[in-house]
Protein backbone atom coordinates (compact mmCIF):
# COMPACT_ATOMS: atom_id res chain seq x y z
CA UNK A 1 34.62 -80.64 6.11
CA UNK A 2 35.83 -77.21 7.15
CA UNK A 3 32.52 -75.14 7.48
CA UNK A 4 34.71 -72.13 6.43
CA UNK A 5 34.32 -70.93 2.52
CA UNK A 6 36.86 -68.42 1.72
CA UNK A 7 35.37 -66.23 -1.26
CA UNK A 8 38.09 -63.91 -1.67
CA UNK A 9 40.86 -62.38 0.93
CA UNK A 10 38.23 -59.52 2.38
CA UNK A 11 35.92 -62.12 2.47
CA UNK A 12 35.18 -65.46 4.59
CA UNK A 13 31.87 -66.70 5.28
CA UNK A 14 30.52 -69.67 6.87
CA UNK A 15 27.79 -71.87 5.64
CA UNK A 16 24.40 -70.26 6.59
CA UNK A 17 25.92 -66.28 6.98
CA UNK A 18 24.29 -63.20 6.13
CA UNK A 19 25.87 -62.19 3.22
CA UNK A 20 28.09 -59.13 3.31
CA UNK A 21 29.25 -60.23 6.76
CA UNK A 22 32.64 -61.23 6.58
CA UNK A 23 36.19 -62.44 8.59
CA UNK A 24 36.40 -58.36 9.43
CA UNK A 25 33.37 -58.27 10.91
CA UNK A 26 34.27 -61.36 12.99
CA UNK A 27 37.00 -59.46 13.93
CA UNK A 28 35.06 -57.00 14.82
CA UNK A 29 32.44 -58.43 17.08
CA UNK A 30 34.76 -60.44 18.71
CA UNK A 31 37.04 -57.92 20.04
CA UNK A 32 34.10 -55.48 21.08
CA UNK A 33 32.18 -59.14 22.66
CA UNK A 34 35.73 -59.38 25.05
CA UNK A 35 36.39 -55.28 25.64
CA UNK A 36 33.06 -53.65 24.71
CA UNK A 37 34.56 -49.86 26.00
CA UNK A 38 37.54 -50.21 23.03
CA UNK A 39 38.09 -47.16 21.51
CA UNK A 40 37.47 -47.01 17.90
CA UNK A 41 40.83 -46.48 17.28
CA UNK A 42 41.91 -49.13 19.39
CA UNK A 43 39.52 -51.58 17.14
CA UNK A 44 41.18 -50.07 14.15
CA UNK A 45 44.43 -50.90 14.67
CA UNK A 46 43.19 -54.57 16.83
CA UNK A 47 41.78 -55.10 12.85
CA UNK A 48 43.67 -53.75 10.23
CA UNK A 49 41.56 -51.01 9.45
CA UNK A 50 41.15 -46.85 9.06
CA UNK A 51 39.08 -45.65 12.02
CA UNK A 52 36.86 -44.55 9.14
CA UNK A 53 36.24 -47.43 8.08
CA UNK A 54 36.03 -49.04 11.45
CA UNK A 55 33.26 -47.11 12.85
CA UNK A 56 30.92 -47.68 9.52
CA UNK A 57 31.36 -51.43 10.13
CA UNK A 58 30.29 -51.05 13.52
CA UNK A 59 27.45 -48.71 12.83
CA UNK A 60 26.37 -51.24 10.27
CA UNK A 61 26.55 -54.42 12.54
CA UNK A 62 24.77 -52.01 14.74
CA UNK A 63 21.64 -51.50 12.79
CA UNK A 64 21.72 -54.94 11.32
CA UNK A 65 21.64 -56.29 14.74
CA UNK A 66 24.39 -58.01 14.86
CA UNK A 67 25.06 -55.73 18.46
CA UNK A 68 22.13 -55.77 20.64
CA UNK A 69 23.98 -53.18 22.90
CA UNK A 70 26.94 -52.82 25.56
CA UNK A 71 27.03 -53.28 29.25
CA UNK A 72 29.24 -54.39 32.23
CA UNK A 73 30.10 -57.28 33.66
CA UNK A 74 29.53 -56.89 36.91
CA UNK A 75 30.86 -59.17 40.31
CA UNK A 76 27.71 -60.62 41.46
CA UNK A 77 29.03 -61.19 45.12
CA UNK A 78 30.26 -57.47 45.56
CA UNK A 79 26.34 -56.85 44.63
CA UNK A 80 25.07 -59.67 47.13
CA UNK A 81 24.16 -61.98 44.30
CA UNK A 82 26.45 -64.54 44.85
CA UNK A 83 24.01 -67.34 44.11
CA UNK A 84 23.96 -68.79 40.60
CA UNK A 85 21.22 -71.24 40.48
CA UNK A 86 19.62 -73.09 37.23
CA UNK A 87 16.26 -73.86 38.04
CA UNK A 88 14.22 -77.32 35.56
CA UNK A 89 10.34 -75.79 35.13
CA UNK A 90 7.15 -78.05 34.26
CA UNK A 91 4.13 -76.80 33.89
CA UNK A 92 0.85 -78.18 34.89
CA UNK A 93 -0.57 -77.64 30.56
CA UNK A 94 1.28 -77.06 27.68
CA UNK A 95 -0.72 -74.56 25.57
CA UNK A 96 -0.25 -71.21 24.06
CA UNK A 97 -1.94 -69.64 26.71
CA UNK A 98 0.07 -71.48 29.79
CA UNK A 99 3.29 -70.68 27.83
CA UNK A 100 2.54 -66.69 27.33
CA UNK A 101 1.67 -66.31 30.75
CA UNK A 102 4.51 -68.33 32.67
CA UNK A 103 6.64 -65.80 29.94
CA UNK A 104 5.29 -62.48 31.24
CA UNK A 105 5.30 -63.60 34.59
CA UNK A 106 9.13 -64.50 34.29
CA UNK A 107 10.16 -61.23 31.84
CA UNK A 108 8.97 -59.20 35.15
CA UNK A 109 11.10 -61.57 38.14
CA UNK A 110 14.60 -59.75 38.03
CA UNK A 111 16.02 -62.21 40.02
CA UNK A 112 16.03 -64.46 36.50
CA UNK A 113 19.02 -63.93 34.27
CA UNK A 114 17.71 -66.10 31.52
CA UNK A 115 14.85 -68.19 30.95
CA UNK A 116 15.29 -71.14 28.42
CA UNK A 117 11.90 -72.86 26.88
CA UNK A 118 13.22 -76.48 26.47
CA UNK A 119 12.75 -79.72 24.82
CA UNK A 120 12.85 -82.81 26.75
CA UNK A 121 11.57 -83.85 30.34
CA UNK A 122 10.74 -80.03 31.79
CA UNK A 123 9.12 -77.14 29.76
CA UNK A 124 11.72 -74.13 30.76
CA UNK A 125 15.30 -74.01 32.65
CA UNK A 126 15.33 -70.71 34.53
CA UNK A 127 18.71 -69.35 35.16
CA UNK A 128 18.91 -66.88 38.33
CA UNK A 129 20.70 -64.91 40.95
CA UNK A 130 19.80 -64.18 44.73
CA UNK A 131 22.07 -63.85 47.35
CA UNK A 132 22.12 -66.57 49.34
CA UNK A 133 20.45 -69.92 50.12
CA UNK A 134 17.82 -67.72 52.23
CA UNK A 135 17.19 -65.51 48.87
CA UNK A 136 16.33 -68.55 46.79
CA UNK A 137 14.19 -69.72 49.09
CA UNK A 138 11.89 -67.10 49.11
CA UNK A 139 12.28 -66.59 45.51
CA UNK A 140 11.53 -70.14 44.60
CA UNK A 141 8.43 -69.53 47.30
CA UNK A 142 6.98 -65.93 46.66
CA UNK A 143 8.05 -65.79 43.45
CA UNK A 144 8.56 -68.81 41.06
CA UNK A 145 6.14 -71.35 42.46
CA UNK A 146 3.55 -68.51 42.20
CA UNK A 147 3.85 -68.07 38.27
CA UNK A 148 0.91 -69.47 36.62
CA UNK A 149 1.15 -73.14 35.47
CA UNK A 150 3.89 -73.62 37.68
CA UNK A 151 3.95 -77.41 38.09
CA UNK A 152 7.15 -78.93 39.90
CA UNK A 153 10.52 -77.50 39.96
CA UNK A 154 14.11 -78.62 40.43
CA UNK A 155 16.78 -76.54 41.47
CA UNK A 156 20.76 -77.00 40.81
CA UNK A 157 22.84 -74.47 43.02
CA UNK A 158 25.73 -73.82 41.49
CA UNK A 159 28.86 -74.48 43.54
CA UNK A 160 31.93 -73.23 40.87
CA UNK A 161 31.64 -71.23 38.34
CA UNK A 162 34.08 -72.73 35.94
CA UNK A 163 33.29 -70.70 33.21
CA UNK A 164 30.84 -67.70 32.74
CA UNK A 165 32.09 -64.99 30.53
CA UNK A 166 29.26 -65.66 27.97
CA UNK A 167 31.25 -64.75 24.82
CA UNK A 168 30.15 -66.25 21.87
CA UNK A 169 32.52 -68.51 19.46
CA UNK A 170 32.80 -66.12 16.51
């Protein structure tokens, strides 16, 4: 079954949306999630829509915080980051405590790009960028297998990036 309920042409909302949030507003955060710098005229037109109105959906998705914010994609190898790697984490306890302070410890590492608490066989997959072998040896060194509760880790360099544009499927 289609998990798409159309309530009325303005309107189409999916099982479990906020209400109020409909197929515009899709529209919406889909074209700024591809081109973030669009004008709001551009958007306008992309969407059927006066820039008027435009810009009040935007400010609204905006302070319901449906957009965190806007940034660029950036070329990690013209920055000397050209080494993705996705790192398993286990921890030597699992309590509060342990978890909270392996956290802070990895919120302050800028080297991670995301760090995933997990279900299954390791407690966190950390997601990170260096620039080279050399990099990620040191970092897994100096800087990972020094967080507290560190345990064992297991590393997967990435060789291709087949696809890492991070858009979500609105």
């Amino acid at each position: 079954m289609d998990p798409v309920l159309a309530t009325s042409p303005e309107t189409t909302h999916r099982s479990g949306d906020t209400p109020g949030f409909d197929r515009l507003d899709r529209r919406i955060l889909s074209a700024l999630q591809a081109e973030g710098r669009i004008t709001n005229l551009q958007l306008a037109e992309q969407i059927g829509l006066s820039p008027t109105a435009t810009a009040e959906r935007v400010k609204r998705l905006t302070r319901e915080g449906f957009i965190l914010g806007y940034s660029a994609r950036l070329d990690p190898r013209k920055i000397a980051l050209g080494l993705l790697v996705f790192v398993e984490v286990k921890l030597d306890r699992t309590t509060a405590e342990t978890f909270d302070v392996f956290s802070d410890a990895v919120r302050r590492a800028p080297e991670v790009m995301e760090c995933h608490m997990v279900a299954g066989g390791f407690d966190y997959l950390v997601k990170a960028r260096v620039a080279d072998m050399t990099a990620y040896r040191r970092f897994l060194a100096d800087v990972l297998l020094s967080m507290p509760g560190v345990r064992e880790t297991h590393t997967y360099a990435v060789m291709e990036e087949v696809k890492g544009d991070g858009l979500l499927p609105i």
